[in-house]
C-alpha atoms as a PDB file:
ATOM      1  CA  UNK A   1       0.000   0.000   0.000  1.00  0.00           C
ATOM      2  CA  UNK A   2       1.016   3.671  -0.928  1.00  0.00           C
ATOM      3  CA  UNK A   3       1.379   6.145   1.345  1.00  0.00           C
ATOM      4  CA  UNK A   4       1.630  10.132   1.483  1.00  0.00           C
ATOM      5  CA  UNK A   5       5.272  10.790   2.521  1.00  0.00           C
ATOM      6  CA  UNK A   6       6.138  14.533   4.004  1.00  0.00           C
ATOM      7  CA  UNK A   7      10.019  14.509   4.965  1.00  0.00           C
ATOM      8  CA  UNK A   8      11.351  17.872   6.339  1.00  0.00           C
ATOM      9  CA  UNK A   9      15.210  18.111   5.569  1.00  0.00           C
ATOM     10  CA  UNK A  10      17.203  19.696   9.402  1.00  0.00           C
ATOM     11  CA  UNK A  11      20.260  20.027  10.577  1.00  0.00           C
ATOM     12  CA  UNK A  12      21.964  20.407  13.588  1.00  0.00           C
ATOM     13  CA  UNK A  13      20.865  23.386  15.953  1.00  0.00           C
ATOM     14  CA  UNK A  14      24.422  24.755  15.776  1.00  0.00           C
ATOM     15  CA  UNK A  15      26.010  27.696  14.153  1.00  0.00           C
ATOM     16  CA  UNK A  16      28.658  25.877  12.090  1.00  0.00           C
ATOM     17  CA  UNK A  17      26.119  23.986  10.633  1.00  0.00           C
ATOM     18  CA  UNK A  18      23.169  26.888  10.264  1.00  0.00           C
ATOM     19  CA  UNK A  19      23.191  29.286   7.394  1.00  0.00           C
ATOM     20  CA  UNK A  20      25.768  31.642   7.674  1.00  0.00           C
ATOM     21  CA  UNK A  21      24.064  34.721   6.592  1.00  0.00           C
ATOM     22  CA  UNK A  22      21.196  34.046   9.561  1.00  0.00           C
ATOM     23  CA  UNK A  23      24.381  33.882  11.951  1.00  0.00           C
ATOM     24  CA  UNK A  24      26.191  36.517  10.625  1.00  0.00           C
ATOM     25  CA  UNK A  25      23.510  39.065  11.384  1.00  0.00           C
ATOM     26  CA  UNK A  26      22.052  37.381  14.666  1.00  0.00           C
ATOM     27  CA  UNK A  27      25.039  35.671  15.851  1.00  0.00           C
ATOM     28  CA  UNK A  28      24.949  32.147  16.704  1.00  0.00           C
ATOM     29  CA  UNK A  29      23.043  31.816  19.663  1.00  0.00           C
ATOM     30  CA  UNK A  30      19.981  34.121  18.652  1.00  0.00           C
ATOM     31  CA  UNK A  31      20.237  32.217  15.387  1.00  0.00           C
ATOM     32  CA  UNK A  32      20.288  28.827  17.258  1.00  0.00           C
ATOM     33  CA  UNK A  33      17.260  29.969  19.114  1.00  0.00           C
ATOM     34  CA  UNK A  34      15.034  31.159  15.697  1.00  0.00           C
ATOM     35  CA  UNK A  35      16.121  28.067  13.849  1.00  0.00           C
ATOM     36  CA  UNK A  36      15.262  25.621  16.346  1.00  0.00           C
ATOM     37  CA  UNK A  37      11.353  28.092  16.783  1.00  0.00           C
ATOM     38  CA  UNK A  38      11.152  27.737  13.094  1.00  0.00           C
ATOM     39  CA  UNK A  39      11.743  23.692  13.484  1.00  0.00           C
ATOM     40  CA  UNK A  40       9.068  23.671  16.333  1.00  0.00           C
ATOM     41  CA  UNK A  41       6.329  25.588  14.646  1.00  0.00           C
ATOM     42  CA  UNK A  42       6.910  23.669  11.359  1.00  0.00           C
ATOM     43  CA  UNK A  43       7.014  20.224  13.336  1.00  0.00           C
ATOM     44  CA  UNK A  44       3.639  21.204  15.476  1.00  0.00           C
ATOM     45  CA  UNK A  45       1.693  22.245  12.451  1.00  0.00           C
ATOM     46  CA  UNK A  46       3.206  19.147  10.113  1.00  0.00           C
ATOM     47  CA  UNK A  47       3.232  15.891  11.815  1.00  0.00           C
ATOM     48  CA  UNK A  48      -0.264  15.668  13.038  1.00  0.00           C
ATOM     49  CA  UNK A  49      -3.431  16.297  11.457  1.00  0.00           C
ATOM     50  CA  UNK A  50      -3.107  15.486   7.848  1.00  0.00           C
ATOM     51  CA  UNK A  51      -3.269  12.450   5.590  1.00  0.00           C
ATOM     52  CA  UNK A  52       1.000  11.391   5.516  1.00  0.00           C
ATOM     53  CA  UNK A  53       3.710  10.289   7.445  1.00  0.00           C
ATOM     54  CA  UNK A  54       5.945  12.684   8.753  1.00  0.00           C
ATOM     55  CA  UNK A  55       9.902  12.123   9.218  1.00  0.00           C
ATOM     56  CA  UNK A  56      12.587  14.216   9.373  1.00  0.00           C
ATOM     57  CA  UNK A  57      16.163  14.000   7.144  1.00  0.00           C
ATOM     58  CA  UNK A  58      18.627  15.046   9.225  1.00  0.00           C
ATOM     59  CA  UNK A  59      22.360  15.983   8.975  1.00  0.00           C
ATOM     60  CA  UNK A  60      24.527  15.311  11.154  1.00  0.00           C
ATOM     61  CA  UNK A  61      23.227  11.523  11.560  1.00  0.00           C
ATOM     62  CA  UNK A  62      24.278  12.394  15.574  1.00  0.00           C
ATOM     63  CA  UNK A  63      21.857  15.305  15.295  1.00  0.00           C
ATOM     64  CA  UNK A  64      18.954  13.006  15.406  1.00  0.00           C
ATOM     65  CA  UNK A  65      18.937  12.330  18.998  1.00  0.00           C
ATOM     66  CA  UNK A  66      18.771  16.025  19.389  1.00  0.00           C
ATOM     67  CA  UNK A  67      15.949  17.204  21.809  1.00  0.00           C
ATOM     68  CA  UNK A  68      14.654  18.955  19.161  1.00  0.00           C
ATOM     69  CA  UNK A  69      14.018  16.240  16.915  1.00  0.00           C
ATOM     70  CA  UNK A  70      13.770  13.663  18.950  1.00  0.00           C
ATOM     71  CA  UNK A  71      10.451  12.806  19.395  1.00  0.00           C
ATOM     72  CA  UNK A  72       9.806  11.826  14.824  1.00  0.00           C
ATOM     73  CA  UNK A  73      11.040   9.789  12.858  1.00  0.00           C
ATOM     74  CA  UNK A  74      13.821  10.342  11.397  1.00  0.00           C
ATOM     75  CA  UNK A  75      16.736   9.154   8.986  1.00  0.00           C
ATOM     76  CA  UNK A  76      20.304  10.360   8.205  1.00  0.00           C
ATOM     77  CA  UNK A  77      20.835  12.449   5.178  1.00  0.00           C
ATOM     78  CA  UNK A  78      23.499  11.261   2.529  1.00  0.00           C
ATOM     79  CA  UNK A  79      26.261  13.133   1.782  1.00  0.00           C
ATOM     80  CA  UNK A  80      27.106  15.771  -1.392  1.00  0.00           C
ATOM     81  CA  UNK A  81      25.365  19.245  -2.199  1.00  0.00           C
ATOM     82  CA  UNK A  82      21.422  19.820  -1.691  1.00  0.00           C
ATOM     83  CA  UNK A  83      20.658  18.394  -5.078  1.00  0.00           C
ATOM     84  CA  UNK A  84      22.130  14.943  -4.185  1.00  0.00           C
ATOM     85  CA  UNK A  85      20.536  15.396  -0.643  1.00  0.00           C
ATOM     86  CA  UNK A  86      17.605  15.536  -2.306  1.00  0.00           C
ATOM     87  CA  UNK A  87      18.012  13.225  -5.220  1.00  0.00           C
ATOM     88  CA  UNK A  88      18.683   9.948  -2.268  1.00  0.00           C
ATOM     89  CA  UNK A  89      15.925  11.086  -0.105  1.00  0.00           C
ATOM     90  CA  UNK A  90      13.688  10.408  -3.554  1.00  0.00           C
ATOM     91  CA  UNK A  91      15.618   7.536  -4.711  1.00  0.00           C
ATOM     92  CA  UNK A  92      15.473   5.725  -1.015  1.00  0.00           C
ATOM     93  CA  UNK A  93      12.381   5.965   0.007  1.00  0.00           C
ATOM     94  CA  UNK A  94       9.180   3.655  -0.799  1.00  0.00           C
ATOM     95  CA  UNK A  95       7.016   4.095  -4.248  1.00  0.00           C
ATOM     96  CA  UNK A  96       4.254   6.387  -3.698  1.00  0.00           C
ATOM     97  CA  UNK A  97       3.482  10.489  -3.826  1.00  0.00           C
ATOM     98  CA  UNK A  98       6.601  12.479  -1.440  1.00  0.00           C
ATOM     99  CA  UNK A  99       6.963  15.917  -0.169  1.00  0.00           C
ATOM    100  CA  UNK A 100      10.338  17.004   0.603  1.00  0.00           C
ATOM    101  CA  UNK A 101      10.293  20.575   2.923  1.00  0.00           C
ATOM    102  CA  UNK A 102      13.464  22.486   3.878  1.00  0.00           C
ATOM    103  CA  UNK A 103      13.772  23.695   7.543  1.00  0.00           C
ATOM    104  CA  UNK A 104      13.285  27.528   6.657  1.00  0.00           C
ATOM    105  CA  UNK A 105       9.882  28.539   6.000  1.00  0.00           C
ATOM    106  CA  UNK A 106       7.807  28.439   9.461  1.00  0.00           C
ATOM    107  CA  UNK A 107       4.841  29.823   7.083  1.00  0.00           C
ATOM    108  CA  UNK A 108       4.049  26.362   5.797  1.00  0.00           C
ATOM    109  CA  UNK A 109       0.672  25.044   6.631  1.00  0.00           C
ATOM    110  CA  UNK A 110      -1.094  21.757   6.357  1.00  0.00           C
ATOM    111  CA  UNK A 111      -3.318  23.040   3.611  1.00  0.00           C
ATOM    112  CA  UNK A 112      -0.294  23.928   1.787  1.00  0.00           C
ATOM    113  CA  UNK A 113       1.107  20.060   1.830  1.00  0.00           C
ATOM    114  CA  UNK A 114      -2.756  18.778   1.500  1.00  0.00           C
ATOM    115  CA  UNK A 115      -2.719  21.039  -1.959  1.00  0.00           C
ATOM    116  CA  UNK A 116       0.475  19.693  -2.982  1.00  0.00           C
ATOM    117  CA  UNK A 117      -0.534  16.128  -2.506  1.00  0.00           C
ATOM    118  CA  UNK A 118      -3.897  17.195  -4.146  1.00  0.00           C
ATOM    119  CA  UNK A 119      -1.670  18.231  -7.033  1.00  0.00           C
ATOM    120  CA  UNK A 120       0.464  15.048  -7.707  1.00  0.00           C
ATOM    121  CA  UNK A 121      -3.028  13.331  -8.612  1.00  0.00           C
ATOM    122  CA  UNK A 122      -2.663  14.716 -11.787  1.00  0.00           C
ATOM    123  CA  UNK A 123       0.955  16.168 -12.122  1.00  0.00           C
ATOM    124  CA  UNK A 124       4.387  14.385 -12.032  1.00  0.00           C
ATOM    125  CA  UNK A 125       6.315  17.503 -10.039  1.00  0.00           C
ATOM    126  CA  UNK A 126       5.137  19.910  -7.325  1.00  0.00           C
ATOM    127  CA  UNK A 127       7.173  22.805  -6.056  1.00  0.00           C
ATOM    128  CA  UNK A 128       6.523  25.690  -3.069  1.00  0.00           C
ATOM    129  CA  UNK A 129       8.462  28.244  -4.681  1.00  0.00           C
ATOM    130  CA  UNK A 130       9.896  31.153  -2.571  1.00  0.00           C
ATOM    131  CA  UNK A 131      10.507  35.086  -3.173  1.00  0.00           C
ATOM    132  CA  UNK A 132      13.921  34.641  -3.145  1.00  0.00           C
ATOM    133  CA  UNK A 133      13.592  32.174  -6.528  1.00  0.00           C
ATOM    134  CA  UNK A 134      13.881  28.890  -4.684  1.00  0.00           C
ATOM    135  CA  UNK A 135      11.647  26.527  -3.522  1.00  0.00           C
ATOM    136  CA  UNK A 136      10.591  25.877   0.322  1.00  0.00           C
ATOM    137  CA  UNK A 137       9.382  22.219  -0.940  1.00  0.00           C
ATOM    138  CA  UNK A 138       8.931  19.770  -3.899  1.00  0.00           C
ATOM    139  CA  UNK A 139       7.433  16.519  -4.419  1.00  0.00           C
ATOM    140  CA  UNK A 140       7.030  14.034  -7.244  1.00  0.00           C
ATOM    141  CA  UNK A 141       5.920  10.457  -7.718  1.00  0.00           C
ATOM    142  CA  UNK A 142       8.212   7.676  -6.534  1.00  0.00           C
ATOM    143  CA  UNK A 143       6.943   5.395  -8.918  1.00  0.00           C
ATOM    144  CA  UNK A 144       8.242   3.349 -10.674  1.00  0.00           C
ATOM    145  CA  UNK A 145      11.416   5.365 -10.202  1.00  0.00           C
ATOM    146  CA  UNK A 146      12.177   9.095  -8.775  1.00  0.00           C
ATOM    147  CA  UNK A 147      13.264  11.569 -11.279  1.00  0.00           C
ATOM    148  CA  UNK A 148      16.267  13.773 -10.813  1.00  0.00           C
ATOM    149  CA  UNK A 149      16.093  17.352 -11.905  1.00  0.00           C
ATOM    150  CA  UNK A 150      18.841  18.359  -9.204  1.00  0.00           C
ATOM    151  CA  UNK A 151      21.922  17.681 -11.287  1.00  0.00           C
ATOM    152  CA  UNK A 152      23.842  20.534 -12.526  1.00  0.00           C
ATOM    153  CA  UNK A 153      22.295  23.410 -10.245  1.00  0.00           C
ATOM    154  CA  UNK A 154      24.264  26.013  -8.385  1.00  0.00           C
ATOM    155  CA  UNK A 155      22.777  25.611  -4.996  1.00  0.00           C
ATOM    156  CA  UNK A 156      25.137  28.360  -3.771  1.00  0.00           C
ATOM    157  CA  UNK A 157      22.685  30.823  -5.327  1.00  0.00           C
ATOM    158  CA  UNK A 158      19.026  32.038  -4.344  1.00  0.00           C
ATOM    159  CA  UNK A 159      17.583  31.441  -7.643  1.00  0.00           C
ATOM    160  CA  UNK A 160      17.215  27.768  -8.396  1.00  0.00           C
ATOM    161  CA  UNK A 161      13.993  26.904  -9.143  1.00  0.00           C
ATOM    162  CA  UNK A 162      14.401  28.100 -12.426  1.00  0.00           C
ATOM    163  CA  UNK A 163      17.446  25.716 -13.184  1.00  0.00           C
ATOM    164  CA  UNK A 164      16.044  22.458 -11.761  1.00  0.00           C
ATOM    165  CA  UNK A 165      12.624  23.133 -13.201  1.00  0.00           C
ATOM    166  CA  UNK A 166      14.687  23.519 -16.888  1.00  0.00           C
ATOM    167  CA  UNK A 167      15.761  19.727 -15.914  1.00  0.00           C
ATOM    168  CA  UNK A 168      12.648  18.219 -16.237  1.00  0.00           C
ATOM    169  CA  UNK A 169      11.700  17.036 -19.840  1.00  0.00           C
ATOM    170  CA  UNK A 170       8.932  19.590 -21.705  1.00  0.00           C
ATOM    171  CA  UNK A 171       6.175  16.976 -21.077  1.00  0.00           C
ATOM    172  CA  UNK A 172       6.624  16.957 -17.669  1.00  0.00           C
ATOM    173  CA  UNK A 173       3.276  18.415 -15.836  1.00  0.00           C
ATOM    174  CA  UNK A 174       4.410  21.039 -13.358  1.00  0.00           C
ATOM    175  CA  UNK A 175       2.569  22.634 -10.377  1.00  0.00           C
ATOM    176  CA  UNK A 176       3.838  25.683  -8.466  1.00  0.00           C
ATOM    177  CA  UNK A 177       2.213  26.078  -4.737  1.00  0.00           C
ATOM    178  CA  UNK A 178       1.921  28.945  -2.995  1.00  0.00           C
ATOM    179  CA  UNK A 179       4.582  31.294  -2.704  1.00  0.00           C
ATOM    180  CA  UNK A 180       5.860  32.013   0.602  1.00  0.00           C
ATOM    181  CA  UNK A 181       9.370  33.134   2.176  1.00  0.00           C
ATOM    182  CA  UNK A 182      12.694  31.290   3.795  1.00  0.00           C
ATOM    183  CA  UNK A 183      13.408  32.598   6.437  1.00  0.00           C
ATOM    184  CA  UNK A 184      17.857  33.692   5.336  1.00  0.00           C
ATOM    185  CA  UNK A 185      17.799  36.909   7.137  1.00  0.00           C
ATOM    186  CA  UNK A 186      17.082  39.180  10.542  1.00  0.00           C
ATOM    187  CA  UNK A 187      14.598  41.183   8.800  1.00  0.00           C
ATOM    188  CA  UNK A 188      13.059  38.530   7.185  1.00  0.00           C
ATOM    189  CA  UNK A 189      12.609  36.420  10.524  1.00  0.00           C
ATOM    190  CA  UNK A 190      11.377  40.262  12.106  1.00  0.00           C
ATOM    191  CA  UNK A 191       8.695  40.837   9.083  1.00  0.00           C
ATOM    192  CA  UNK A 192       7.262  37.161   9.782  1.00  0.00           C
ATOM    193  CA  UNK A 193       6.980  37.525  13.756  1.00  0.00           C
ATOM    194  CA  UNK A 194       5.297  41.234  12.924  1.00  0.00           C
ATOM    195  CA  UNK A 195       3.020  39.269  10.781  1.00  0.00           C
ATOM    196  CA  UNK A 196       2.213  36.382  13.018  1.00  0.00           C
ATOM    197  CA  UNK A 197       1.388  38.874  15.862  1.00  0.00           C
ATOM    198  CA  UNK A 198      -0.981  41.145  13.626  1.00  0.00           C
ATOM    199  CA  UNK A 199      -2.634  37.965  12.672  1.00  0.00           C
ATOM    200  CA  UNK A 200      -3.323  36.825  16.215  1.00  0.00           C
END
């Protein structure tokens, strides 16, 4: 039997290992303490209450016995650049429609993965894109085989949806989700707390 598959890619709550831009303009323990928030609001509002199984992808493998991501499942990323991150988490994991999330975009809401499960009913590749012109998720159909549009991409750069999306053959049926922010900077992490307090 197939299953829905949502697997949020983390890594360790530590500065060497966080983006260095977010640590740069926080420092490393105010950036510690917004990536592991983002983590827990993404983890609360992900891994109950819709129609998947939830895991996390984790690098280091000794991060998973983290507090903060102790409590899910969980399995150790392989090694290389994001694109081959990506590429074994599709490769490795059982046929059937998968989500893959990054760790940066607390916005993310179960109606946003329900829609992008919704979507792969009818499409062979989903992606959440971001404003920055990358993508916050993407999901395809492991079945029979995954494909692999992250080869050749410069993941050093903002703006790679546009390159892995050029990887897929013409034919391919594309769906882009809603667009929402990661969460690289200080005043990006400010403008989404200002929002979440307006809204409450």
């Amino acid at each position: 039997m197939k299953f829905n598959r949502l697997i949020m890619m983390v890594t360790a709550p530590e500065p060497l290992k966080m983006k260095s831009r977010l640590v740069a303009q926080m420092g490393g323990t105010r950036a510690v303490e917004v990536y592991s928030e983002i983590v827990t609001t993404l983890c609360a509002e992900l891994a109950e209450g819709g129609d998947w199984q939830f895991g996390l992808s984790v690098v280091p493998e000794r991060a998973r016995h983290h507090e903060l991501f102790d409590n899910y499942s969980s399995s150790a990323q392989g090694g290389g650049d994001r694109g081959r991150k990506l590429a074994d988490i599709f490769l490795n994991i059982a046929p059937g429609p998968t989500i893959v999330i990054g760790s940066q975009c607390p916005s993310i809401t179960r109606d946003d993965i329900r829609d992008g499960f919704n979507a792969l009913a009818t499409h062979d590749v989903v992606f959440g894109p971001t404003v920055q012109g990358g993508f916050w998720g993407v999901g395809m159909n492991r079945d029979p085989v995954p494909l692999d549009p992250f080869r050749n991409v410069n993941w050093k750069t903002e703006d790679v949806l546009k390159p892995v999306m050029k990887n897929l053959r013409a034919d391919r049926k594309i769906k882009l989700l809603r667009e929402l922010t990661d969460i690289t900077t200080e005043r990006e992490w400010n403008a989404y707390k200002e929002g979440v307090s307006a809204a409450s």
